[in-house]
N, C-alpha and C. Protein backbone atom coordinates (compact mmCIF):
# COMPACT_ATOMS: atom_id res chain seq x y z
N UNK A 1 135.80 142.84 -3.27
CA UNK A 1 135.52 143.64 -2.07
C UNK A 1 135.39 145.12 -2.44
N UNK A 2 134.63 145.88 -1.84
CA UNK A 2 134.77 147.37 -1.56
C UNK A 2 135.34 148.18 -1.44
N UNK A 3 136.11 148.86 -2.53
CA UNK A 3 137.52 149.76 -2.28
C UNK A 3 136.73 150.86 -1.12
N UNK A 4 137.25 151.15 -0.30
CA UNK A 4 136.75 151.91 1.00
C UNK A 4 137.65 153.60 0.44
N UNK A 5 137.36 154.40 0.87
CA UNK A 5 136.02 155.14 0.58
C UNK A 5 135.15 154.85 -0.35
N UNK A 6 133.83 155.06 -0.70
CA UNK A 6 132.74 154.84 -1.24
C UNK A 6 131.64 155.76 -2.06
N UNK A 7 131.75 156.18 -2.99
CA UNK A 7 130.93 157.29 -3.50
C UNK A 7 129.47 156.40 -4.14
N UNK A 8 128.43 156.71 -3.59
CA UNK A 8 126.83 156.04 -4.18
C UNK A 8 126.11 157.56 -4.76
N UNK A 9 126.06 157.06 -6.17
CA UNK A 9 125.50 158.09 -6.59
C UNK A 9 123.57 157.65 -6.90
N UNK A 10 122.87 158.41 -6.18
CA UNK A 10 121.48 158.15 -6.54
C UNK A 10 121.09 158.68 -7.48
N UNK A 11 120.00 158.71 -8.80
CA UNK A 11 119.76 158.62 -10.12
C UNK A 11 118.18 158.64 -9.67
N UNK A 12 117.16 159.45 -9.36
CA UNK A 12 115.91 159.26 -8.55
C UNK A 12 115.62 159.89 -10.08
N UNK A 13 114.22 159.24 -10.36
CA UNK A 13 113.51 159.81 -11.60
C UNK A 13 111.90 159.10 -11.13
N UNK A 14 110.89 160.34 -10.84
CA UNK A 14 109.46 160.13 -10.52
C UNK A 14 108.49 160.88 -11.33
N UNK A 15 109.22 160.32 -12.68
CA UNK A 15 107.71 161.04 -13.61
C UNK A 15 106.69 161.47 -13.60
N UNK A 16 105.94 162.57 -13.97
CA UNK A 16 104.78 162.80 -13.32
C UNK A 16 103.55 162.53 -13.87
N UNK A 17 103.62 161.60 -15.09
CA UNK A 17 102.61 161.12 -15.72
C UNK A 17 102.71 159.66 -15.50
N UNK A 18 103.57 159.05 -14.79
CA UNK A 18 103.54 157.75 -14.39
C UNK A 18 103.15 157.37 -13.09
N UNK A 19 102.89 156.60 -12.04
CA UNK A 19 102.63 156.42 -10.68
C UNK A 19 103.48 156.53 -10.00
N UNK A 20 103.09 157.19 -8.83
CA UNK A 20 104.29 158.47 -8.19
C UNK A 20 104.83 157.21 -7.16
N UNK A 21 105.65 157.45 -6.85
CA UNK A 21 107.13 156.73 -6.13
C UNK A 21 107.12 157.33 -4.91
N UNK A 22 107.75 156.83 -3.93
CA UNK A 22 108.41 157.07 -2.34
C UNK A 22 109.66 157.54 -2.55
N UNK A 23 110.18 158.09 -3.71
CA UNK A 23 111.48 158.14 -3.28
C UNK A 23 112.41 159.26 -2.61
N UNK A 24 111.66 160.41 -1.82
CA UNK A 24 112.30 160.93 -1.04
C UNK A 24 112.04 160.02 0.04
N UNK A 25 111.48 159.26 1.00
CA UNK A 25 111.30 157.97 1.49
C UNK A 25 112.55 157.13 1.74
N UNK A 26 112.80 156.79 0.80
CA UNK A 26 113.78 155.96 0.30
C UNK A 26 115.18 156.33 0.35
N UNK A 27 115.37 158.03 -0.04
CA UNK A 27 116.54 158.45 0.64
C UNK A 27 116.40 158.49 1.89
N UNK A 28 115.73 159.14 2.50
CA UNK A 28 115.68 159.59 3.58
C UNK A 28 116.16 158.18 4.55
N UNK A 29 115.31 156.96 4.50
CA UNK A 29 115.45 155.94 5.14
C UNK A 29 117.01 155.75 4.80
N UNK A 30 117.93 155.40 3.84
CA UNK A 30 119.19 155.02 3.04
C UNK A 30 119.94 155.52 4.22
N UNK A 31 120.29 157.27 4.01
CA UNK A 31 120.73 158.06 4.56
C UNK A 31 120.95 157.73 6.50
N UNK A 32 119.38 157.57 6.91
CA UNK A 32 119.50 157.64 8.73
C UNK A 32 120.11 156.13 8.78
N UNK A 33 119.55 155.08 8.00
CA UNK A 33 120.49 153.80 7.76
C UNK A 33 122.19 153.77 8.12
N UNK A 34 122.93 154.39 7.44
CA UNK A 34 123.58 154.61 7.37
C UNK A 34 124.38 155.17 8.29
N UNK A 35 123.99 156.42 8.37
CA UNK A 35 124.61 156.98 9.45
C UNK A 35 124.60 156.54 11.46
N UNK A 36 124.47 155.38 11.09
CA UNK A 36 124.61 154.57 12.21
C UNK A 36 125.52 153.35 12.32
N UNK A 37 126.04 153.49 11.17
CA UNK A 37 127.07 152.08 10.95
C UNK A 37 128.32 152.57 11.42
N UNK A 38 129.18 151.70 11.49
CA UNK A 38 131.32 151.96 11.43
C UNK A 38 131.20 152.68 10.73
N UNK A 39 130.84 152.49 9.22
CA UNK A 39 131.99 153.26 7.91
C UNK A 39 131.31 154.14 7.62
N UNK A 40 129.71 154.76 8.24
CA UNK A 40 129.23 156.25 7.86
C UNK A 40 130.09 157.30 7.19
N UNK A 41 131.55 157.26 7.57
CA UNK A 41 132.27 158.49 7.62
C UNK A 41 132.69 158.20 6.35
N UNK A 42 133.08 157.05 5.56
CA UNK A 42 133.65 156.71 4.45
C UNK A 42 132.87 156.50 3.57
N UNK A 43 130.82 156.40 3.54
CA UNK A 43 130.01 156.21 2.41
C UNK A 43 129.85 157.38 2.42
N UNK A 44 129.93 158.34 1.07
CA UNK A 44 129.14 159.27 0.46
C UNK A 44 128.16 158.98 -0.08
N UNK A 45 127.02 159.42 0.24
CA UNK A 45 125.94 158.81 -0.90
C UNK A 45 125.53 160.21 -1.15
N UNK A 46 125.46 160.28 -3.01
CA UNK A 46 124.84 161.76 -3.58
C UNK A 46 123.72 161.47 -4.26
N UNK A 47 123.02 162.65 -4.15
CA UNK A 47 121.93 161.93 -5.02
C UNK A 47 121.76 163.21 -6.26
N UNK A 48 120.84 162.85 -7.18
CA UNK A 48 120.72 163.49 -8.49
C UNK A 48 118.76 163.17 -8.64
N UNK A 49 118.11 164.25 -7.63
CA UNK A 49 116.59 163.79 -7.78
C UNK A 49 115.87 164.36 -9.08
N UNK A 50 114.87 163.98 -9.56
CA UNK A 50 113.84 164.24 -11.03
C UNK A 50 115.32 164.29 -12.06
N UNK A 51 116.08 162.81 -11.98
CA UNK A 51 117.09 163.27 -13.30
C UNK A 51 116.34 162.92 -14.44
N UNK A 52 116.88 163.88 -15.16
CA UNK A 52 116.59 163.50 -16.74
C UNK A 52 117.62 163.20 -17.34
N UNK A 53 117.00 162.36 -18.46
CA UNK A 53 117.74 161.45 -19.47
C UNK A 53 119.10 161.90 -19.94
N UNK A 54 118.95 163.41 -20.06
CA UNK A 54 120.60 164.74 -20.60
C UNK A 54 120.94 164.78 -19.23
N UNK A 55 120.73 164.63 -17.54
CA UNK A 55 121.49 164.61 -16.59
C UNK A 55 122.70 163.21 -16.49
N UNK A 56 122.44 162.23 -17.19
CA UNK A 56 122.97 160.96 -17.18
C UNK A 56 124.31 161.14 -17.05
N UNK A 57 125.01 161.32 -18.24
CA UNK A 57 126.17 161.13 -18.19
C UNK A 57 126.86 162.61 -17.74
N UNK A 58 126.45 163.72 -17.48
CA UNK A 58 126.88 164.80 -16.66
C UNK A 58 127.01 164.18 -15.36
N UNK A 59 126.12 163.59 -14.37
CA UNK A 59 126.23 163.14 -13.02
C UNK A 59 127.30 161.79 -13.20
N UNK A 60 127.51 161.57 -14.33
CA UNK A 60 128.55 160.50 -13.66
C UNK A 60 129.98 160.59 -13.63
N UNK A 61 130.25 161.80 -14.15
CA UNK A 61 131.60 162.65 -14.58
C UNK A 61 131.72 163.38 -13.48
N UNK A 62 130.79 164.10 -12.83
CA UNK A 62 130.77 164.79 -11.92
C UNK A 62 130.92 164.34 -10.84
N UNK A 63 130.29 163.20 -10.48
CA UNK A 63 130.88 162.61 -9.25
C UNK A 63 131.73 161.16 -8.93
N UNK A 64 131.84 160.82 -10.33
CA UNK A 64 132.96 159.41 -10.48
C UNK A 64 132.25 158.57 -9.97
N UNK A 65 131.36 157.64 -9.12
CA UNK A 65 130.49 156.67 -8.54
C UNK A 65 131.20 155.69 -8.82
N UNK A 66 131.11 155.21 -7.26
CA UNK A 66 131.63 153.40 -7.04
C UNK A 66 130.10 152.56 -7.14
N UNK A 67 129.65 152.94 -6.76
CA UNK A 67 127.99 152.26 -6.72
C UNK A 67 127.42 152.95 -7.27
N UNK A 68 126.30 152.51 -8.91
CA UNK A 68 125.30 153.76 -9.22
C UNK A 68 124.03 152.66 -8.68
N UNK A 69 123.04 153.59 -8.17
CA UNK A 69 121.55 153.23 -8.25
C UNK A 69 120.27 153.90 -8.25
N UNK A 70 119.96 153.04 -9.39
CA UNK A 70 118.86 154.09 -9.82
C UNK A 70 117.62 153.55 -9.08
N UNK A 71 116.74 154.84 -8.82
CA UNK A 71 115.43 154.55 -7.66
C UNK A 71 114.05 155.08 -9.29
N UNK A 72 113.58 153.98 -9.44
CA UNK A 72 112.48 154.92 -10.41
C UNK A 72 111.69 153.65 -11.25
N UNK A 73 111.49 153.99 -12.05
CA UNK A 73 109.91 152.50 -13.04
C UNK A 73 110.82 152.17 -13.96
N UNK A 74 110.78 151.21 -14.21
CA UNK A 74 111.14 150.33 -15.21
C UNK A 74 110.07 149.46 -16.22
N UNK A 75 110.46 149.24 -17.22
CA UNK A 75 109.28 148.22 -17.80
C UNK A 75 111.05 147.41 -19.27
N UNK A 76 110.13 146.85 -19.70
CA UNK A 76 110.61 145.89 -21.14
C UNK A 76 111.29 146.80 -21.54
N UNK A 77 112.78 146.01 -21.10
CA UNK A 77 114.12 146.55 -22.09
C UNK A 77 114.36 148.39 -21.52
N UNK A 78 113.86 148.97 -21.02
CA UNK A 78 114.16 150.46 -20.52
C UNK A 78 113.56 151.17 -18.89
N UNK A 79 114.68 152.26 -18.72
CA UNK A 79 114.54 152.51 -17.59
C UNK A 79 113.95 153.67 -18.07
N UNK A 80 112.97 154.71 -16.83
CA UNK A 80 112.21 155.55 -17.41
C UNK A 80 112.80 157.10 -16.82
N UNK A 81 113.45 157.87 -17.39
CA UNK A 81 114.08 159.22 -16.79
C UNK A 81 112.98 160.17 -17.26
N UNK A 82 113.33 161.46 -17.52
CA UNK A 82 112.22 162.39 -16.65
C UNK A 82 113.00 162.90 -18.29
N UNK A 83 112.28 163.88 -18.99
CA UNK A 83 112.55 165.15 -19.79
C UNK A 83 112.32 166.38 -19.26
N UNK A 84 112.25 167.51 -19.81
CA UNK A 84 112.43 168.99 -19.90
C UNK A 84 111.36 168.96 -18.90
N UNK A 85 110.03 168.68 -19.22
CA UNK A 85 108.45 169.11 -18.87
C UNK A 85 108.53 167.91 -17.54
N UNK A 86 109.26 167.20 -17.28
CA UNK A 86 108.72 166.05 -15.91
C UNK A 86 108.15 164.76 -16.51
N UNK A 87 108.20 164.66 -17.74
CA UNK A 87 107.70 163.35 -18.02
C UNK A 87 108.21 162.42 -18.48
N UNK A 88 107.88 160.87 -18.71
CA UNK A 88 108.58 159.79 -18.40
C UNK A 88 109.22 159.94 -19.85
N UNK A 89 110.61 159.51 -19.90
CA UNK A 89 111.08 159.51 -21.14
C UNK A 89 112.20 157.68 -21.03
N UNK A 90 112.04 157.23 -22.11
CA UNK A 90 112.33 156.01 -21.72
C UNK A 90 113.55 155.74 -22.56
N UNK A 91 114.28 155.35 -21.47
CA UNK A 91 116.18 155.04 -22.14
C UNK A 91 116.29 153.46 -22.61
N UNK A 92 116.88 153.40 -23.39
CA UNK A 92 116.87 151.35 -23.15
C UNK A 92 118.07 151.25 -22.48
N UNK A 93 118.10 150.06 -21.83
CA UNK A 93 118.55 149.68 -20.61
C UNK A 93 120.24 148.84 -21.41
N UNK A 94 119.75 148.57 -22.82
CA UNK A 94 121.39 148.02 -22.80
C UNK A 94 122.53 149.48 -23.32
N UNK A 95 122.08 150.14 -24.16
CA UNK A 95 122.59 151.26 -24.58
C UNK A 95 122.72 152.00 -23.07
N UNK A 96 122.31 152.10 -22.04
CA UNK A 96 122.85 152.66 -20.74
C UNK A 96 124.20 151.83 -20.06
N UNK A 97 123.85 150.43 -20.31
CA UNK A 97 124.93 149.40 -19.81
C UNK A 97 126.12 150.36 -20.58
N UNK A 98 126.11 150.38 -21.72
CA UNK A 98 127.37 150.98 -22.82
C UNK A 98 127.92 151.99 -22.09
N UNK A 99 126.56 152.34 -21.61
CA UNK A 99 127.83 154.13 -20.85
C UNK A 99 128.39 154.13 -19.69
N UNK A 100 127.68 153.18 -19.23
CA UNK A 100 128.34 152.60 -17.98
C UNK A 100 129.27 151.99 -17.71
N UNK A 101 130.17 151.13 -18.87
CA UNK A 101 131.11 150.52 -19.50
C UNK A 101 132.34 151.20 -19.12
N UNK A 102 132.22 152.33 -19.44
CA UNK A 102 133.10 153.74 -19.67
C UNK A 102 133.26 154.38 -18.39
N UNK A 103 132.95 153.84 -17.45
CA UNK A 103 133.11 154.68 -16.09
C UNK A 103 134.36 153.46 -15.57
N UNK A 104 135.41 154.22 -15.18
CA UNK A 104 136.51 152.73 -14.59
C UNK A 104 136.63 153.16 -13.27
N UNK A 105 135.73 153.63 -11.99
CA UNK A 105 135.46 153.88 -11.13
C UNK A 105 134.33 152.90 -10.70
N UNK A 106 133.28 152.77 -11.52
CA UNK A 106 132.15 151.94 -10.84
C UNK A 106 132.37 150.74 -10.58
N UNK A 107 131.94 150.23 -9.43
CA UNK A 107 132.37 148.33 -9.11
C UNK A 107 130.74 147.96 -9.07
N UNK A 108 129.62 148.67 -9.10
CA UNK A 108 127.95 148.01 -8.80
C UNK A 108 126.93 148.72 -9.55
N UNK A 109 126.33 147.93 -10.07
CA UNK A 109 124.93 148.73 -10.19
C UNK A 109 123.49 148.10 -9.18
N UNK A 110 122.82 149.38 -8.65
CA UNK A 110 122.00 148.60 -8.10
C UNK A 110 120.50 149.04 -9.14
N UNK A 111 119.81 148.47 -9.43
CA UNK A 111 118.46 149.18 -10.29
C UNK A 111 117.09 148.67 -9.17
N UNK A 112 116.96 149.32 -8.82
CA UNK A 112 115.66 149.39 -7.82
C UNK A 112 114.27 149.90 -8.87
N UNK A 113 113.75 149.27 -9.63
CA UNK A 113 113.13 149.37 -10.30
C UNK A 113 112.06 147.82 -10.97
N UNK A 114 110.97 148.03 -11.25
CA UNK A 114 110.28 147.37 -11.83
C UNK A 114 110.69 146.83 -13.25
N UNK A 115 110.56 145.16 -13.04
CA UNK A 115 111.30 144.76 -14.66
C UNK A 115 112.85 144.86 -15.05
N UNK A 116 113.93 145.25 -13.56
CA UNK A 116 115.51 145.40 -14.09
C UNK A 116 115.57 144.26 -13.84
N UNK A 117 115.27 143.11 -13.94
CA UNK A 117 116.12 141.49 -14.31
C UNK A 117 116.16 141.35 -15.85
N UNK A 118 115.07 142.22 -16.62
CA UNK A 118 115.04 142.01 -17.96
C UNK A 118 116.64 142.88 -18.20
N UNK A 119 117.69 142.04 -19.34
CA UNK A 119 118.43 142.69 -19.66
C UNK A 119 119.62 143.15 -18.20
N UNK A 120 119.60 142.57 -17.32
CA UNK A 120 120.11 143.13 -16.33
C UNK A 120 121.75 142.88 -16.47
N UNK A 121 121.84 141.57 -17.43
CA UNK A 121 122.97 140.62 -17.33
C UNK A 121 124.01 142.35 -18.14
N UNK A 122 123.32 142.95 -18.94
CA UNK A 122 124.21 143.68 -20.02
C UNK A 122 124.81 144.66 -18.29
N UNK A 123 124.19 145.04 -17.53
CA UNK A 123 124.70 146.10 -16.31
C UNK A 123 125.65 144.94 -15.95
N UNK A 124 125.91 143.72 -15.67
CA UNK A 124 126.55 143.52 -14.74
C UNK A 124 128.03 142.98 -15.76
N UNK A 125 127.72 143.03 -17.02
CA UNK A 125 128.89 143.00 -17.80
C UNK A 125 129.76 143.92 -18.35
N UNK A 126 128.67 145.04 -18.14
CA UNK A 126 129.75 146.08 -18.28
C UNK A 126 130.86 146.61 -16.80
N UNK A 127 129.83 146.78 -16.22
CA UNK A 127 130.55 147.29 -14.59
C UNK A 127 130.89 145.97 -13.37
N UNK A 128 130.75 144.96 -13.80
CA UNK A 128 131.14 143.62 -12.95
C UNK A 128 130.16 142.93 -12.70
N UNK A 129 129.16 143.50 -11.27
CA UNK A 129 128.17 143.23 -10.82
C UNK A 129 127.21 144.20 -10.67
N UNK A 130 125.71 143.47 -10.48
CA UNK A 130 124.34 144.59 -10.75
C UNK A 130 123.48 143.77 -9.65
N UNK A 131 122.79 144.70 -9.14
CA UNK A 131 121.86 143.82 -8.59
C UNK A 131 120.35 144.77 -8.98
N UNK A 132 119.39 143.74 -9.05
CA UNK A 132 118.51 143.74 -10.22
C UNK A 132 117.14 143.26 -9.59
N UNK A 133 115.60 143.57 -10.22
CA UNK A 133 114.85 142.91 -8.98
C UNK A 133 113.82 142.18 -10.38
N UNK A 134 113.46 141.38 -10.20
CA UNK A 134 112.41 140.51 -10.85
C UNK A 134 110.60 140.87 -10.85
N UNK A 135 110.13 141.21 -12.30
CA UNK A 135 108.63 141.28 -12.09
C UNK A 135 108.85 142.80 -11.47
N UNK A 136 106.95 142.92 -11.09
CA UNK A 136 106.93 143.98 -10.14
C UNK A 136 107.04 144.44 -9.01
N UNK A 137 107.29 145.24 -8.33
CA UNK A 137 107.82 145.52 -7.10
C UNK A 137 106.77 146.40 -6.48
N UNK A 138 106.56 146.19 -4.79
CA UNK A 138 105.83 147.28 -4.39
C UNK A 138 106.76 147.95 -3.70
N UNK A 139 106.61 149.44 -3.69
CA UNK A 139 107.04 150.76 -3.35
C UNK A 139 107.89 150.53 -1.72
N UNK A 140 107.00 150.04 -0.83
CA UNK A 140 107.73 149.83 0.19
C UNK A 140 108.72 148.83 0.37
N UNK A 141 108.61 147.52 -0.30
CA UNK A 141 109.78 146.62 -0.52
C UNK A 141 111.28 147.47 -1.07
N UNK A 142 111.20 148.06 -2.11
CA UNK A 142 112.16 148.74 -2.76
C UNK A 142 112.59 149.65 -1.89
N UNK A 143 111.85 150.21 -0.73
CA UNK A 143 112.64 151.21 0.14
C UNK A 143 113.36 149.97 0.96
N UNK A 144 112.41 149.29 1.41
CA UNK A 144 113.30 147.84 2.70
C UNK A 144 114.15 147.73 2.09
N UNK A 145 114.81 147.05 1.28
CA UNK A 145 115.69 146.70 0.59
C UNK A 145 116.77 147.83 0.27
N UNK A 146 117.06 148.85 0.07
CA UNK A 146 117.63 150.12 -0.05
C UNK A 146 118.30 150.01 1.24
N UNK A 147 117.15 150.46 2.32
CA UNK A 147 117.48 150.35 3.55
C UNK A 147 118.56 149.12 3.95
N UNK A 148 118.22 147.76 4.27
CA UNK A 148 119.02 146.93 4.21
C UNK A 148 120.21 146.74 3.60
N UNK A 149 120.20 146.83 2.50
CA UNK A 149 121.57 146.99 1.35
C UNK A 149 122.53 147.92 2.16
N UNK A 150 121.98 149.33 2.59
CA UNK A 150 123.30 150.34 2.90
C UNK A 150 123.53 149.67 4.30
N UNK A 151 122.73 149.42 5.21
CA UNK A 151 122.81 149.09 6.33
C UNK A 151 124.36 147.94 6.32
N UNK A 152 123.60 146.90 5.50
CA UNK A 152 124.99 146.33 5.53
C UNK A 152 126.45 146.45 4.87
N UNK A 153 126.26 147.09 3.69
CA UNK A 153 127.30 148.00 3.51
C UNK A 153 128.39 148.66 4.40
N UNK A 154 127.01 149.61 5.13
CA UNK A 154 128.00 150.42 6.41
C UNK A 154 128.79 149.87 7.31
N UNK A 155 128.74 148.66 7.55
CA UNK A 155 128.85 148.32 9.00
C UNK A 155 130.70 147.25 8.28
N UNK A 156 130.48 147.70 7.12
CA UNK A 156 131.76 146.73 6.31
C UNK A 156 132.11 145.41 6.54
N UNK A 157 133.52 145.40 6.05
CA UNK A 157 133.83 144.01 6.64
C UNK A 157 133.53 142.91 5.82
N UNK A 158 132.23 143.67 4.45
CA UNK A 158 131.63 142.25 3.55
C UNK A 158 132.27 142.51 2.25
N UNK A 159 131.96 141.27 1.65
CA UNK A 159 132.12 141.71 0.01
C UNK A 159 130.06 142.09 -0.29
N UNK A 160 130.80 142.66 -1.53
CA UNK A 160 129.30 143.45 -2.30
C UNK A 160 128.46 141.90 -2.15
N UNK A 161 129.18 140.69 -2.09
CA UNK A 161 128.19 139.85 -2.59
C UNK A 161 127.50 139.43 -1.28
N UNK A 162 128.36 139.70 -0.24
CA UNK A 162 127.98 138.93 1.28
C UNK A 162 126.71 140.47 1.84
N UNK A 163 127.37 141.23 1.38
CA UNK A 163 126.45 142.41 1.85
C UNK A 163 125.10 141.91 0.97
N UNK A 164 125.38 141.80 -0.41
CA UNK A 164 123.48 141.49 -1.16
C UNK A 164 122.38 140.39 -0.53
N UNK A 165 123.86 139.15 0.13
CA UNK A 165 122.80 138.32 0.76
C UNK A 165 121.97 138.75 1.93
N UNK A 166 123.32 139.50 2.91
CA UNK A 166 122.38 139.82 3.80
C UNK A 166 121.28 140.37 3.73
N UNK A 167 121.58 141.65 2.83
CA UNK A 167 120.30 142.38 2.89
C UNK A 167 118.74 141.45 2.17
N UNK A 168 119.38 140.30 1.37
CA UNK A 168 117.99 139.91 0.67
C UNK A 168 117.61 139.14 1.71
N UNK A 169 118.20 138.43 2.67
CA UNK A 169 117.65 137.48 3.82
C UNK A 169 116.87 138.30 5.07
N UNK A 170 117.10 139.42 4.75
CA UNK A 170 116.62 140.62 5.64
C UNK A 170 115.15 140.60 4.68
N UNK A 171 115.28 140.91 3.93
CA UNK A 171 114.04 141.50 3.01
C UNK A 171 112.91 140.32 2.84
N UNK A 172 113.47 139.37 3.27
CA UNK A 172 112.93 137.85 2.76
C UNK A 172 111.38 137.88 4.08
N UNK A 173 112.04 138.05 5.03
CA UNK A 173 111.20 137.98 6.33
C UNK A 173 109.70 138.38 6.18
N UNK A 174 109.87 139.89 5.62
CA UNK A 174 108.44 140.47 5.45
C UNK A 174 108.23 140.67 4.17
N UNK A 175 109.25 140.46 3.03
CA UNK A 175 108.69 141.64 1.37
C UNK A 175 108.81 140.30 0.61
N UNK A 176 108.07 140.84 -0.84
CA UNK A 176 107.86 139.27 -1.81
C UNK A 176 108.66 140.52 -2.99
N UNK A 177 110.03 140.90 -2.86
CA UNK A 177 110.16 141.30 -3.63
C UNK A 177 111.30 140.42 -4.04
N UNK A 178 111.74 139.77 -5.17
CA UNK A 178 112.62 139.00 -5.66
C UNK A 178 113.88 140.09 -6.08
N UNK A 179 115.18 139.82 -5.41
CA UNK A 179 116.07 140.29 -5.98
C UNK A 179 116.87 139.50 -6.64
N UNK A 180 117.94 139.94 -7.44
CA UNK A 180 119.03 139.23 -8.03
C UNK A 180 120.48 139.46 -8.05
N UNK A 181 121.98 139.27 -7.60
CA UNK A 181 123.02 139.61 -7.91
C UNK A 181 123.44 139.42 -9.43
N UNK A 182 123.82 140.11 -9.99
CA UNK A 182 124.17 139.20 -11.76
C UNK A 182 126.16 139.42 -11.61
N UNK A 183 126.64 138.83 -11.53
CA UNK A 183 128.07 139.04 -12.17
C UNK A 183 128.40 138.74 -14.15
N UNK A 184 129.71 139.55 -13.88
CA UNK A 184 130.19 139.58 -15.29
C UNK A 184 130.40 138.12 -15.84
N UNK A 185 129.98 138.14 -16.69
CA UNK A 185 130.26 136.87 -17.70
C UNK A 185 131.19 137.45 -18.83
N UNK A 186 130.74 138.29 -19.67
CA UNK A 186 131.81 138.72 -20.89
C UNK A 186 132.46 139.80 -20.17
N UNK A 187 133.34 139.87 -21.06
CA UNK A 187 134.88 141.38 -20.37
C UNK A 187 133.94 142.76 -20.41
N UNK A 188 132.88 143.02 -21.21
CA UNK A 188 132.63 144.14 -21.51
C UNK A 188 131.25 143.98 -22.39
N UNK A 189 131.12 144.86 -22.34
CA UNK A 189 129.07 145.39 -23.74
C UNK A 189 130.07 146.35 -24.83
N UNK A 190 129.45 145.88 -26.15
CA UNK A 190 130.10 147.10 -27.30
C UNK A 190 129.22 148.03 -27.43
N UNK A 191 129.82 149.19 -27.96
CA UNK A 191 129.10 150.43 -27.65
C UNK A 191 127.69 150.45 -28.21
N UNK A 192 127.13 150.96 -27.80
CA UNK A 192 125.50 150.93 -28.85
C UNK A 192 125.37 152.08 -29.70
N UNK A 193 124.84 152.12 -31.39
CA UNK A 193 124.62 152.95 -31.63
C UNK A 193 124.23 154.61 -31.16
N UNK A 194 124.65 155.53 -31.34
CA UNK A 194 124.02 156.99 -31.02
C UNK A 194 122.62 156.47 -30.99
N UNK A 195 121.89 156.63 -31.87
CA UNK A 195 120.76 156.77 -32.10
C UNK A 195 119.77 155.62 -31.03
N UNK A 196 120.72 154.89 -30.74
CA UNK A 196 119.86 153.88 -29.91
C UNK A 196 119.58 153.91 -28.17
N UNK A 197 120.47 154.73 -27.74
CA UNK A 197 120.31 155.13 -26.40
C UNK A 197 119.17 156.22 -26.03
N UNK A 198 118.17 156.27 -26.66
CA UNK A 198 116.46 156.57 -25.87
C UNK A 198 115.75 155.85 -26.51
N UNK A 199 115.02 155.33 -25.90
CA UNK A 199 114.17 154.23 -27.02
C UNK A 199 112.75 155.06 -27.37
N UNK A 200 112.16 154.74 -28.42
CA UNK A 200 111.00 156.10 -28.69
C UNK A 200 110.10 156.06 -27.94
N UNK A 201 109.47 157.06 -28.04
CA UNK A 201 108.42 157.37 -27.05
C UNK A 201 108.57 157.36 -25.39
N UNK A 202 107.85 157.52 -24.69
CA UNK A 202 107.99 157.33 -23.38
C UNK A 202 107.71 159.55 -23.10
């Protein structure tokens, strides 16, 4: 269940050499979501917009997060954060699980992104549970779903897992976007090399 109060830290990265995203959209919807439920008063949701890859582990120290989710592109094995200049710089996705490991505050990951079922299992072994979406996604599904997710969140009363159904039986009606819950199977991910947490290029 949901230790009540609730800190959601958002992780928004919209590269500008990649195909541009909804994701002020996406807060915006999260946010008025929200603030219509019971437990409005007890979700914080912060966000961290155009983060880059060196904002990572500063925003997660800074605000401790019970829920992280990241809003942004994904492809094979990496999530895509932003560098100095705005452009896509690509992290691999298990060497992030590692740092995520290290947070003993987080109970979820959500990855709203294209391609997070690849590798998703390493997020939900480090921090418990992840929820993760399959293939590609269109832009407005990933906001529905956002939307839905906090919606039921707010209104409490669920576990993370009763809240994921709802919201995917919500999403089911109109979007073909496949989601996934993953729970922990092993205790933990071992750390990943330095050198291996950005994967080249991007």
């Amino acid at each position: 269940m949901p230790q009540w109060p609730l800190k959601v830290l958002i992780l928004s990265s919209d590269p500008r050499n990649a195909d541009r995203l909804r994701l002020a959209q996406e807060h915006r919807d999260l946010q008025i979501a929200i603030r219509g439920t019971r437990s409005a008063s007890a979700l914080d949701v912060l966000n961290e917009p155009s983060c880059r890859y060196s904002d990572i582990t500063a925003a997660l120290d800074r605000f401790g997060p019970h829920i992280l989710h990241f809003s942004g592109h994904g492809g094979e094995n990496v999530l895509y954060f932003e560098d100095v200049q705005g452009t896509a710089k690509a992290v691999k996705k298990q060497a992030l699980a590692s740092v995520l490991s290290h947070q003993k505050e987080l109970q979820l990951v959500v990855l709203n992104a294209c391609f997070s079922l690849d590798q998703g299992q390493a997020f939900a072994d480090a921090v418990g549970l992840a929820i993760v979406s399959e293939g590609s996604i269109l832009d407005q599904d990933a906001i529905d779903f956002s939307r839905e997710f906090y919606t039921a969140l707010g209104y409490g009363q669920r576990s993370y897992i009763e809240t994921f159904e709802r919201a995917k039986a919500a999403l089911e009606m109109t979007g073909k976007m496949k989601v996934h819950l993953l729970q922990r199977e092993t205790p933990g991910v071992q750390d990943a090399p330095a050198h291996s947490f950005f994967a080249p290029g991007g």
